[in-house]
N, C-alpha and C. Protein backbone atom coordinates (compact mmCIF):
# COMPACT_ATOMS: atom_id res chain seq x y z
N UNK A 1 -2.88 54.60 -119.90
CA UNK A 1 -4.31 54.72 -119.87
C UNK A 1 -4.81 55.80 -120.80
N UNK A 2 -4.23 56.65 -121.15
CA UNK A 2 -4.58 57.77 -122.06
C UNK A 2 -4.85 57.37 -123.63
N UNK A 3 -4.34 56.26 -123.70
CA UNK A 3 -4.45 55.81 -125.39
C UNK A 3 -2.97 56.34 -126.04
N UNK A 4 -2.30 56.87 -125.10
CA UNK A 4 -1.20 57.80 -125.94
C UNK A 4 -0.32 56.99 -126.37
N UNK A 5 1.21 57.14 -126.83
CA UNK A 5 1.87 56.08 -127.47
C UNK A 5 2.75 56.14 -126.44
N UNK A 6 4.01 55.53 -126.55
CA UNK A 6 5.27 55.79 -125.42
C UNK A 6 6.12 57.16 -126.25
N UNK A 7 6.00 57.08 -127.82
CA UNK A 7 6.43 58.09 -128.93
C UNK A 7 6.35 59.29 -128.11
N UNK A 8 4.19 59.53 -128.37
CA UNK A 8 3.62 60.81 -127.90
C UNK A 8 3.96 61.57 -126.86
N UNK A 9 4.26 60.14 -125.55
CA UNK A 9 4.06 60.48 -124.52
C UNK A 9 6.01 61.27 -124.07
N UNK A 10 6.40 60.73 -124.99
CA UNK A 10 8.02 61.34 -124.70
C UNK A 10 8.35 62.55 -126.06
N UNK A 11 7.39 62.85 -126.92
CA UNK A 11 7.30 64.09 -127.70
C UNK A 11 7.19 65.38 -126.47
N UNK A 12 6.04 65.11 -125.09
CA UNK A 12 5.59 66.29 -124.26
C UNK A 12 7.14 66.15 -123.61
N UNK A 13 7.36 65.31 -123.18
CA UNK A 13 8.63 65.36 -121.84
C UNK A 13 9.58 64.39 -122.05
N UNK A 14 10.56 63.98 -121.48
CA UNK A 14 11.64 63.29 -121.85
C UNK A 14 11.46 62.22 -121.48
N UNK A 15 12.04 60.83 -122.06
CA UNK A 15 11.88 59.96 -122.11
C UNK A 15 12.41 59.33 -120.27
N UNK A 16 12.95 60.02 -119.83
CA UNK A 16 13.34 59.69 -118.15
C UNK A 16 12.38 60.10 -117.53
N UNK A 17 11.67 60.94 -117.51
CA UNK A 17 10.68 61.69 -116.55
C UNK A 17 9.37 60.74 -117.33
N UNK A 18 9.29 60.89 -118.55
CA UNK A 18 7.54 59.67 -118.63
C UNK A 18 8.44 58.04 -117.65
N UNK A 19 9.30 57.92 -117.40
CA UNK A 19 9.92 56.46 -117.00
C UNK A 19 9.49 56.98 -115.56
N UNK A 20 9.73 57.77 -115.13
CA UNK A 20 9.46 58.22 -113.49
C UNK A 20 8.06 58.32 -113.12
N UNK A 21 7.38 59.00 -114.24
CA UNK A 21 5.77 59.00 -113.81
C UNK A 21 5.13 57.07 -114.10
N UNK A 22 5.35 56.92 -115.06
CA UNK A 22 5.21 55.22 -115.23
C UNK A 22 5.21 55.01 -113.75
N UNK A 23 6.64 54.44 -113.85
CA UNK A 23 7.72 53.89 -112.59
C UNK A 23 5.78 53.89 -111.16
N UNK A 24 5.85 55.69 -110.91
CA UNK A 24 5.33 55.89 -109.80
C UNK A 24 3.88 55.28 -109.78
N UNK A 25 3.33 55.57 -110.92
CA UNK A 25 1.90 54.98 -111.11
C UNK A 25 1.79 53.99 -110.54
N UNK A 26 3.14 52.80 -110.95
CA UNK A 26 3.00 51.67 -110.66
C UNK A 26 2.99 51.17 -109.30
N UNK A 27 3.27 51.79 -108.98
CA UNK A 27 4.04 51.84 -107.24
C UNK A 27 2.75 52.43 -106.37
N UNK A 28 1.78 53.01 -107.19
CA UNK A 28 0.79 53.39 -106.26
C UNK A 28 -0.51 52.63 -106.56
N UNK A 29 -0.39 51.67 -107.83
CA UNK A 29 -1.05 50.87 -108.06
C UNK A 29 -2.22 51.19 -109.04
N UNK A 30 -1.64 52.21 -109.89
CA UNK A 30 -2.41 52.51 -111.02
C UNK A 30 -2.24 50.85 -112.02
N UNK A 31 -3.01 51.31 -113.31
CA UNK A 31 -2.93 50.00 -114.24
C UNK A 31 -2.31 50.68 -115.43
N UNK A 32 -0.99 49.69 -115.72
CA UNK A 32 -0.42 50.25 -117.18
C UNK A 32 -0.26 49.03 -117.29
N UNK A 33 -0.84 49.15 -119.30
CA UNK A 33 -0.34 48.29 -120.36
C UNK A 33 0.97 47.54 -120.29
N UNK A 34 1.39 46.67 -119.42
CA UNK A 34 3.14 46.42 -119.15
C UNK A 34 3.32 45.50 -120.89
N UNK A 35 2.71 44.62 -121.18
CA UNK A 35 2.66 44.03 -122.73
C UNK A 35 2.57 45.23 -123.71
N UNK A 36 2.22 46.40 -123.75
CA UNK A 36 1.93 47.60 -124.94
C UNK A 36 3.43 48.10 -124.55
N UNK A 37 3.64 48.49 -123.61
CA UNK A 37 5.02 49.47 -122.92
C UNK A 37 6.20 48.60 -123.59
N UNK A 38 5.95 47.55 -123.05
CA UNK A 38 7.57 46.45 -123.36
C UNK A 38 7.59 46.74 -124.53
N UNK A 39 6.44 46.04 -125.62
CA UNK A 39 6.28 46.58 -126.88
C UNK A 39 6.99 47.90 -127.53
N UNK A 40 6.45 48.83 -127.15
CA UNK A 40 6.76 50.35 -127.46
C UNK A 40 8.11 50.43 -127.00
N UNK A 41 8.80 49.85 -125.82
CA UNK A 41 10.04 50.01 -125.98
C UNK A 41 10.90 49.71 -126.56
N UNK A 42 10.91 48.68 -127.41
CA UNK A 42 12.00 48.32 -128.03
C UNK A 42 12.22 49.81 -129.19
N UNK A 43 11.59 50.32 -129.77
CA UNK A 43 12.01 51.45 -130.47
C UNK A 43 12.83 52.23 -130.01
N UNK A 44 13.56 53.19 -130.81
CA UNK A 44 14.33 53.98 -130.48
C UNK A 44 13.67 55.38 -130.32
N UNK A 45 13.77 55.88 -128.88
CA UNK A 45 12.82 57.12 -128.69
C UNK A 45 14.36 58.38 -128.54
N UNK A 46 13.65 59.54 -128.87
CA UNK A 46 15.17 60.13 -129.00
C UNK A 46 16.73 59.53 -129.18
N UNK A 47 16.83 58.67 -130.19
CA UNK A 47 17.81 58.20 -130.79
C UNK A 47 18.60 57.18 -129.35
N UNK A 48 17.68 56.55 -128.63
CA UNK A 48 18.15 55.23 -128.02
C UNK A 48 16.80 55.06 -127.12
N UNK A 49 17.27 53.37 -126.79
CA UNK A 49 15.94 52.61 -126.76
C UNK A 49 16.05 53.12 -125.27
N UNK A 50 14.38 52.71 -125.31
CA UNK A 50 13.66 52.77 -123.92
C UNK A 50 14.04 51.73 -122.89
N UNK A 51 14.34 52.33 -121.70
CA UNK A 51 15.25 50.86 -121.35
C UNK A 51 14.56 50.15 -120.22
N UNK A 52 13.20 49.53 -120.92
CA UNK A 52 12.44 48.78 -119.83
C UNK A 52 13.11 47.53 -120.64
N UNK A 53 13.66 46.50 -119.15
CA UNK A 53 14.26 45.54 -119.72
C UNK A 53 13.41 44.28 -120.32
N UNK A 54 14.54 44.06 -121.37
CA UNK A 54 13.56 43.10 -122.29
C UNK A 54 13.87 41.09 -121.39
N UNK A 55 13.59 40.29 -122.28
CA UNK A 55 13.80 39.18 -121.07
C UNK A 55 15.00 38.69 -120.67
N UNK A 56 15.83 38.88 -121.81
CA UNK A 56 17.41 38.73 -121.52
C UNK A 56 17.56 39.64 -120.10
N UNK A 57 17.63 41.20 -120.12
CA UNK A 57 18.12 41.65 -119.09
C UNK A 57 16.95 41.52 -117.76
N UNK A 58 16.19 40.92 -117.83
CA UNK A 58 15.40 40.57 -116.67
C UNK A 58 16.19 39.23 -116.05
N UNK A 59 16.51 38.27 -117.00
CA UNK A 59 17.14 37.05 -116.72
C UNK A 59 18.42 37.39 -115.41
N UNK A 60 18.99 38.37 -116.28
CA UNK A 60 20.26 38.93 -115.72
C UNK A 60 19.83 39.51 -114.32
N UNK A 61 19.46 40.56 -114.35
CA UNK A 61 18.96 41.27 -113.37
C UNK A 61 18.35 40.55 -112.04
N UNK A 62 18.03 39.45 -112.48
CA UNK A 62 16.92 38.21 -111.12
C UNK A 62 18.41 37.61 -110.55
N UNK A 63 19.50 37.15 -111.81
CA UNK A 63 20.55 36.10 -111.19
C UNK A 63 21.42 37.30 -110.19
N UNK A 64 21.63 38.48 -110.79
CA UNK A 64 22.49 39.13 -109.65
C UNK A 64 21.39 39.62 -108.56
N UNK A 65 20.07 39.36 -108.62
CA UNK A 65 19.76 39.72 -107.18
C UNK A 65 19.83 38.90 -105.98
N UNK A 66 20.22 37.36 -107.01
CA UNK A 66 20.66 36.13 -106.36
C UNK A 66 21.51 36.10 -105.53
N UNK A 67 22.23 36.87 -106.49
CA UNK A 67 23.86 36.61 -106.32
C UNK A 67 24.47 37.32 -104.99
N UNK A 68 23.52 38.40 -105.24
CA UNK A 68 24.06 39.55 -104.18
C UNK A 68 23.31 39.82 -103.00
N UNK A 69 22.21 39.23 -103.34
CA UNK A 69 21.94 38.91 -101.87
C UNK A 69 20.61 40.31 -101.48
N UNK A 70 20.48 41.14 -103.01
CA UNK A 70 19.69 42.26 -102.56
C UNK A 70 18.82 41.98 -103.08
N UNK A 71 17.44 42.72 -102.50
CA UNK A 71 16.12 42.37 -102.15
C UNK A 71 15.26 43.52 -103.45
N UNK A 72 15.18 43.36 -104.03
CA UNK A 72 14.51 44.45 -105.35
C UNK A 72 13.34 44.36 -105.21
N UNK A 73 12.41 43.87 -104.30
CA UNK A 73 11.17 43.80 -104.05
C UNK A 73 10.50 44.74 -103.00
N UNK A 74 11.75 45.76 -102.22
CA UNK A 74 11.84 46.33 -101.03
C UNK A 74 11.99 47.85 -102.25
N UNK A 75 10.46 49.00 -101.89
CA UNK A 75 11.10 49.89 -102.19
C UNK A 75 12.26 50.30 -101.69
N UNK A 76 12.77 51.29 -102.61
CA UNK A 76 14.21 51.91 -102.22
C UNK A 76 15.16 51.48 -101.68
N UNK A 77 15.08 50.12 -102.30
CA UNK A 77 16.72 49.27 -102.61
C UNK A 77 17.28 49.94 -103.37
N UNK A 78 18.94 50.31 -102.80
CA UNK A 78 19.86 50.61 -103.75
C UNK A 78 19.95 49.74 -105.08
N UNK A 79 20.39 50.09 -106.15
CA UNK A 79 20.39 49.04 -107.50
C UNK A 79 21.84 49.04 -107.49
N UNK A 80 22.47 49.75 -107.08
CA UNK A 80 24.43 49.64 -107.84
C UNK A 80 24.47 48.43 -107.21
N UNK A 81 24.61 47.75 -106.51
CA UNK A 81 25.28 46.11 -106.37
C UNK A 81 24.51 45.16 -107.31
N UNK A 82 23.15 45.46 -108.27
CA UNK A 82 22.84 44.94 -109.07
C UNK A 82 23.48 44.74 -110.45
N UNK A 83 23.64 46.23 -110.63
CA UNK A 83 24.61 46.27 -111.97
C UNK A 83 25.70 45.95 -111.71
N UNK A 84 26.66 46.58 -110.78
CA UNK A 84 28.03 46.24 -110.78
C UNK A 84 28.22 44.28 -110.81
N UNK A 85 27.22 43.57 -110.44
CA UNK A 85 27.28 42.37 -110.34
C UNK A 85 26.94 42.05 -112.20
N UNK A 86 26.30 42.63 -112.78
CA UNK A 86 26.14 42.11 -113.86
C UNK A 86 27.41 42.94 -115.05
N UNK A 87 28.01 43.57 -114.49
CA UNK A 87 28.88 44.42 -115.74
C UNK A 87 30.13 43.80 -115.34
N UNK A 88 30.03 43.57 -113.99
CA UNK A 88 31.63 42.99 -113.02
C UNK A 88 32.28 44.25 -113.21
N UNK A 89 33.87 43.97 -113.27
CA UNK A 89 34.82 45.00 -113.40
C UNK A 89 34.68 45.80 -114.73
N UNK A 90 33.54 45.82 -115.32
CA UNK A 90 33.38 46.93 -116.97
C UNK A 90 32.63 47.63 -116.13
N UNK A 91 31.95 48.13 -114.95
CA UNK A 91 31.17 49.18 -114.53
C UNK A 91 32.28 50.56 -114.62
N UNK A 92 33.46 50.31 -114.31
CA UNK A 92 34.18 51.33 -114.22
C UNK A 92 34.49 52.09 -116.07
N UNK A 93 34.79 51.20 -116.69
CA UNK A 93 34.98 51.37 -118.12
C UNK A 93 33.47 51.23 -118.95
N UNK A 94 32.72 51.25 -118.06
CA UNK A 94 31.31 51.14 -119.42
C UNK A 94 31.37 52.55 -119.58
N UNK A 95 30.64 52.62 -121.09
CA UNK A 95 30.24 53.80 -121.15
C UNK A 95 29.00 54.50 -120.67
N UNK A 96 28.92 56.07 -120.70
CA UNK A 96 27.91 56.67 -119.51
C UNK A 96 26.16 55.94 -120.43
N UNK A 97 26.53 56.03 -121.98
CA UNK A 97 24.73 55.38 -122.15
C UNK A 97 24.62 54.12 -121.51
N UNK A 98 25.30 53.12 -121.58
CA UNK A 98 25.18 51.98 -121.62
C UNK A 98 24.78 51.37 -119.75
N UNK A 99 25.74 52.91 -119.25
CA UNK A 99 26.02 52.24 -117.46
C UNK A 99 24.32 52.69 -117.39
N UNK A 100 24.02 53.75 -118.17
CA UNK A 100 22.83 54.69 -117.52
C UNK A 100 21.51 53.75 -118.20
N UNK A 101 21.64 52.76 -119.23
CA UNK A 101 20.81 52.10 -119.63
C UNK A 101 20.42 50.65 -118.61
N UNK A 102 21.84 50.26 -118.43
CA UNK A 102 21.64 49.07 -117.12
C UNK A 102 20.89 49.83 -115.93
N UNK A 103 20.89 50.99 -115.36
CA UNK A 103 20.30 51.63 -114.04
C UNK A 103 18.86 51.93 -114.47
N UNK A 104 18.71 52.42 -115.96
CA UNK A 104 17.18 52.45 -116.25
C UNK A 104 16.56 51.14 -116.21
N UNK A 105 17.30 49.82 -116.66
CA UNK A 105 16.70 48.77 -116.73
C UNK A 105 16.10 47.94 -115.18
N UNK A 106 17.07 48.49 -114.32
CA UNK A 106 17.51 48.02 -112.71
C UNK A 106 16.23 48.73 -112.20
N UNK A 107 16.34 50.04 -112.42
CA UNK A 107 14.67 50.71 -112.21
C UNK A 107 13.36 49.99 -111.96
N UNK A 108 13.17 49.93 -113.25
CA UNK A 108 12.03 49.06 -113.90
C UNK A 108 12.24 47.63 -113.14
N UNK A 109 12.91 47.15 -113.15
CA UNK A 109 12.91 45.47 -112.89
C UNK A 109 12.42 46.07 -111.18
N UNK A 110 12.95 46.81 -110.63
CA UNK A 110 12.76 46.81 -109.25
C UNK A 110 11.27 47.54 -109.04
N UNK A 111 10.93 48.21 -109.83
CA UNK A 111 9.69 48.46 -109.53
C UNK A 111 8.39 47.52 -109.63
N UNK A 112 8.79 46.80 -110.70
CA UNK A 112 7.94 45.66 -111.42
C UNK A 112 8.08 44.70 -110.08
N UNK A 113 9.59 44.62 -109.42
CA UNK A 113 9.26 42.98 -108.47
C UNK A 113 8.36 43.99 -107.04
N UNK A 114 8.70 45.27 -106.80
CA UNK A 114 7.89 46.06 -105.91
C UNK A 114 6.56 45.66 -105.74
N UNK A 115 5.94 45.60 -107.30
CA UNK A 115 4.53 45.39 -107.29
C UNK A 115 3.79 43.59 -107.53
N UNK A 116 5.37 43.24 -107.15
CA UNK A 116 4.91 41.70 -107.10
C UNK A 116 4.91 40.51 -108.34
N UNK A 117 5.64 41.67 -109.99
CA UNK A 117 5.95 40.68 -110.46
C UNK A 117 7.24 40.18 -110.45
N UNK A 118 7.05 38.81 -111.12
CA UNK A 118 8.33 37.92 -110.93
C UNK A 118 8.81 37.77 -112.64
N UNK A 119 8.04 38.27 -113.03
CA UNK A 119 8.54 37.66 -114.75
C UNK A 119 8.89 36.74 -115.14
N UNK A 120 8.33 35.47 -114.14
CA UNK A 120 8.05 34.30 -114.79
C UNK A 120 6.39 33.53 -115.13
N UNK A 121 6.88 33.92 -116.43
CA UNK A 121 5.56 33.05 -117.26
C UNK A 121 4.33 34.92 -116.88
N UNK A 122 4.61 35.99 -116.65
CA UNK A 122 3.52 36.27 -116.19
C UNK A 122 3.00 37.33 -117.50
């Protein structure tokens, strides 16, 4: 709502903590740009991307909530049976950006179905 960029807004503070204030806004039912954000994330903000998931890892993220039976629409669902379902046995051998990029993405997807989207067609 500020007009600011996702750039600007992670020049003041780190790119995890603007993801946490986002995240909360959303959850209390403020209005953010989710089409400008997705946008702005694909760049690389402090030398790796912003990890609101793009549609591939949304795809992913919906089939293991299938799969596993957990409810991402329920604040403060655990997410590890999300990822570990989508990495399988590489959760142990991923590396720490990559595990910590699937949990940023698991974030977001769970906050987004929190507030009722489904990311289909929306």
């Amino acid at each position: 709502q500020s007009g600011l960029t996702l750039a600007q807004l992670c020049a003041a503070a780190s790119p995890t903590t603007v993801c946490k204030h986002l995240r909360a806004g959303l959850l209390r039912g403020e209005t953010i740009a989710l089409e400008r954000l997705s946008r702005e994330a694909q760049r690389p903000l402090e030398g790796r991307r912003f990890a609101f998931p793009d549609a591939n890892q949304w795809r992913l993220l919906a089939s293991a909530e299938r799969a596993t039976g957990v409810d991402a629409s329920v604040e403060g669902t655990r997410l590890k049976p999300l990822v570990e379902q989508i990495l399988g046995g590489d959760a142990q051998r991923c590396d720490s950006a990559a595990l910590g990029g699937w949990y940023e993405a698991a974030r977001w997807y769970a906050t987004l179905r929190c507030c009722g989207f489904s990311g289909e067609g929306e």
